[in-house]
C-alpha atoms as a PDB file:
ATOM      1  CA  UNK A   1      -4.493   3.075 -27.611  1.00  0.00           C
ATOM      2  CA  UNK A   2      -3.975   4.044 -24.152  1.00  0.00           C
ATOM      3  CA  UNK A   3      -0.960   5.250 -22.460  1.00  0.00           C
ATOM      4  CA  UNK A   4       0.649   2.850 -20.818  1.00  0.00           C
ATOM      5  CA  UNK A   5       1.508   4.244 -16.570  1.00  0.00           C
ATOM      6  CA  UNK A   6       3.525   2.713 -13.926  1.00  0.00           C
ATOM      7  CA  UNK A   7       0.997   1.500 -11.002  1.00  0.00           C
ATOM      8  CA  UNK A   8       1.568   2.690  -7.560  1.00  0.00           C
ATOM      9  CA  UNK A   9       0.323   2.412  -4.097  1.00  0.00           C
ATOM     10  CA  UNK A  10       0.409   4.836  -1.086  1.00  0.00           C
ATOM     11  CA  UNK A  11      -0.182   4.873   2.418  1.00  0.00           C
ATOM     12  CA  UNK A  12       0.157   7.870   4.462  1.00  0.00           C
ATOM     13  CA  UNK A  13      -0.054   7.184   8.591  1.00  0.00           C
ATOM     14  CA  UNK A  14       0.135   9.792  11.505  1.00  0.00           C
ATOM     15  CA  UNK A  15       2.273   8.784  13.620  1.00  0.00           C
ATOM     16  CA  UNK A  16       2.703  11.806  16.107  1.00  0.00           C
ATOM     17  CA  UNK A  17       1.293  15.319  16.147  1.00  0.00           C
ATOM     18  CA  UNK A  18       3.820  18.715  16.507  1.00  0.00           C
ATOM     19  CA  UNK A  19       2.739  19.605  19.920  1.00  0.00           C
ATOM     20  CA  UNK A  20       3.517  15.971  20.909  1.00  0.00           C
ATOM     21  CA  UNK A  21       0.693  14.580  22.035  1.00  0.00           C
ATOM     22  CA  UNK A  22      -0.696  11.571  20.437  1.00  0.00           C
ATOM     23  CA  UNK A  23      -3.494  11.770  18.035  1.00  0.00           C
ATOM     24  CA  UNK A  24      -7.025  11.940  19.416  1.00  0.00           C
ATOM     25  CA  UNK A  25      -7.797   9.519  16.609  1.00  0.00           C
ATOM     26  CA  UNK A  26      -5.779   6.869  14.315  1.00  0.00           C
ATOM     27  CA  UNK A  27      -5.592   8.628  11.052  1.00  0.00           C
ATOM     28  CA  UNK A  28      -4.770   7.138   7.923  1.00  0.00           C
ATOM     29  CA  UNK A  29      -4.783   7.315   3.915  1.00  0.00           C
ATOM     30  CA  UNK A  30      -4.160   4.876   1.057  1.00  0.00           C
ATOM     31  CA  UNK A  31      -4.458   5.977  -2.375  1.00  0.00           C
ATOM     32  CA  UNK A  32      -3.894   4.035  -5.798  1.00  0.00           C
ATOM     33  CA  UNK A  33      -2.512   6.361  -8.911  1.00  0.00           C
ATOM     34  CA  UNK A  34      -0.651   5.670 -11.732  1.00  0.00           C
ATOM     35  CA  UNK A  35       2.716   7.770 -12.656  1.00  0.00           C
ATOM     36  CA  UNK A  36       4.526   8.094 -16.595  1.00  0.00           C
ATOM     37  CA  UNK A  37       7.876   7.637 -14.429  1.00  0.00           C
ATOM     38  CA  UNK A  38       9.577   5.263 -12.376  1.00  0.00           C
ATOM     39  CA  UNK A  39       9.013   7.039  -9.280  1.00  0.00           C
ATOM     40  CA  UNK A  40      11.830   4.918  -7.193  1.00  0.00           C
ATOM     41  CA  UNK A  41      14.825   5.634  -9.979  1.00  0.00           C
ATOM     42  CA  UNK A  42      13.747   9.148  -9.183  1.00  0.00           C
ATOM     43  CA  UNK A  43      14.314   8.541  -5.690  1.00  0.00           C
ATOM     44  CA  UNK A  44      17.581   7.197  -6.352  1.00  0.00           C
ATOM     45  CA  UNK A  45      18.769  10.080  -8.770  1.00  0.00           C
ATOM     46  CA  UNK A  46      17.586  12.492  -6.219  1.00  0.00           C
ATOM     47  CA  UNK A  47      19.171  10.565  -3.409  1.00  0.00           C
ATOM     48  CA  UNK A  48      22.495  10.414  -5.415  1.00  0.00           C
ATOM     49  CA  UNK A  49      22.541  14.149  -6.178  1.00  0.00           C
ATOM     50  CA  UNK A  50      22.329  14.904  -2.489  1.00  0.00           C
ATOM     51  CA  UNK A  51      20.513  18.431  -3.016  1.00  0.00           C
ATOM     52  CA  UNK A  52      19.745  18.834   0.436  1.00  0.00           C
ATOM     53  CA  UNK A  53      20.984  18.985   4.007  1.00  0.00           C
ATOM     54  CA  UNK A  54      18.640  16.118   5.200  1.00  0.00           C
ATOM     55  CA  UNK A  55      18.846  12.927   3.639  1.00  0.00           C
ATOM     56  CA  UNK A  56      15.435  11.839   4.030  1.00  0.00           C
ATOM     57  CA  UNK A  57      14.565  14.786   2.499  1.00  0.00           C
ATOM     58  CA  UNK A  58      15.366  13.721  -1.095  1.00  0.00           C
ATOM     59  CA  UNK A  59      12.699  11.039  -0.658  1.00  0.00           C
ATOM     60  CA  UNK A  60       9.778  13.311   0.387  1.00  0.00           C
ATOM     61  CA  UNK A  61      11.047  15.872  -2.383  1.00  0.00           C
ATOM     62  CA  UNK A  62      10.921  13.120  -5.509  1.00  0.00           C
ATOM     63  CA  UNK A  63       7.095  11.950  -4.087  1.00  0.00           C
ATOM     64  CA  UNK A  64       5.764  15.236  -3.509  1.00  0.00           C
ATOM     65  CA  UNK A  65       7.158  16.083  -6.899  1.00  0.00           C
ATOM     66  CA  UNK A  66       5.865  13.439  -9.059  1.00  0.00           C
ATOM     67  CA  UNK A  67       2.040  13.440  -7.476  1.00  0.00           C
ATOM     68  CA  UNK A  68       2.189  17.090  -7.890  1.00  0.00           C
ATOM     69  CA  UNK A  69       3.841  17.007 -11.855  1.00  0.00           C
ATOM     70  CA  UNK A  70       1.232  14.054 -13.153  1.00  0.00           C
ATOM     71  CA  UNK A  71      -2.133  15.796 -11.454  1.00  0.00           C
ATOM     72  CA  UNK A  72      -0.613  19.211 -13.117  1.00  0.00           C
ATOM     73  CA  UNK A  73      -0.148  17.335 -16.712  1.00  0.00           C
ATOM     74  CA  UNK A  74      -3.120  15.070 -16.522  1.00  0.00           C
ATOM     75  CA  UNK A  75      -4.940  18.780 -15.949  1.00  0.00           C
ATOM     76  CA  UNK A  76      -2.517  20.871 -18.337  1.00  0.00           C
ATOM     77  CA  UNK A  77      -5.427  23.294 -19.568  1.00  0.00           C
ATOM     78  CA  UNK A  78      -6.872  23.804 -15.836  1.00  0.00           C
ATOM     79  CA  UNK A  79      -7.046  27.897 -15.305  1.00  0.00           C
ATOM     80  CA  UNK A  80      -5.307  26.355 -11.739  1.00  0.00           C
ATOM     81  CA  UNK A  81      -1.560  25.773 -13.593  1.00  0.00           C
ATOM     82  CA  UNK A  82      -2.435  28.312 -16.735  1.00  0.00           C
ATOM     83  CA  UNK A  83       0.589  30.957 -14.935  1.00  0.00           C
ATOM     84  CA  UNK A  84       2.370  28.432 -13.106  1.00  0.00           C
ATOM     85  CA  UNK A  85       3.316  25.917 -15.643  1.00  0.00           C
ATOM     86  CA  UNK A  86       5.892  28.025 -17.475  1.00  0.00           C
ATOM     87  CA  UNK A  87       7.900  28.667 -14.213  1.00  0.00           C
ATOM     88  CA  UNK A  88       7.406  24.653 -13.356  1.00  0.00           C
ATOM     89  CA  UNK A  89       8.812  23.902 -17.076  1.00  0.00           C
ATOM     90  CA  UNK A  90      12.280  26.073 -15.735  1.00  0.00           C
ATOM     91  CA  UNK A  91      12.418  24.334 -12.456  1.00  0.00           C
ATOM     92  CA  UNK A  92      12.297  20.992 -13.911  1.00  0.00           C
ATOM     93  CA  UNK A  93      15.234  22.100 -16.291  1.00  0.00           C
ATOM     94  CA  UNK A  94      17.203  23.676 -13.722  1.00  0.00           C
ATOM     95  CA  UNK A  95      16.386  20.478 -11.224  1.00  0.00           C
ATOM     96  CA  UNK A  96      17.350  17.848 -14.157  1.00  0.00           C
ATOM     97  CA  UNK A  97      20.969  19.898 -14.707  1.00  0.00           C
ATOM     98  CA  UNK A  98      22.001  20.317 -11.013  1.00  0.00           C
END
């Protein structure tokens, strides 16, 4: 039986480029993937714990971190995360008590 995932969809738009001038081109991204967690509870936890000096920043934090977690377990035995998912294992337990 498969696993059951949560469904999500993501679009990804720049809007302005560092040097400040606008983008030669419109550029733009939408990508479908499913998640084991309820990505916006996450938000909200991470939102509510406040870890960091910009709010906005707890948003881009919980996204980053679930894409990156579920490609790294859907690939667990990829020579890619062979060293690094020990040290991930930590930071999720030190992440989940602060």
């Amino acid at each position: 039986m498969a696993k059951r995932a949560n469904k999500y969809h993501l679009k990804l738009d720049l809007v302005s480029l560092a040097s400040g001038e606008a983008p030669e081109e419109e550029k733009s991204i939408e990508v479908d993937f499913d998640n084991h967690d309820e990505i916006f509870k996450i938000i909200d936890v991470l939102k509510e714990k406040d870890l960091f000096e910009e709010k906005g920043q707890s948003v881009e934090f919980a996204i980053g971190l679930k894409l990156f977690s579920e490609v790294m377990i859907k690939n667990r035995n990829h020579p890619l995360f062979e060293e690094f998912a020990p040290a991930f294992r930590e930071f999720m337990k030190k992440l989940k008590s602060a």
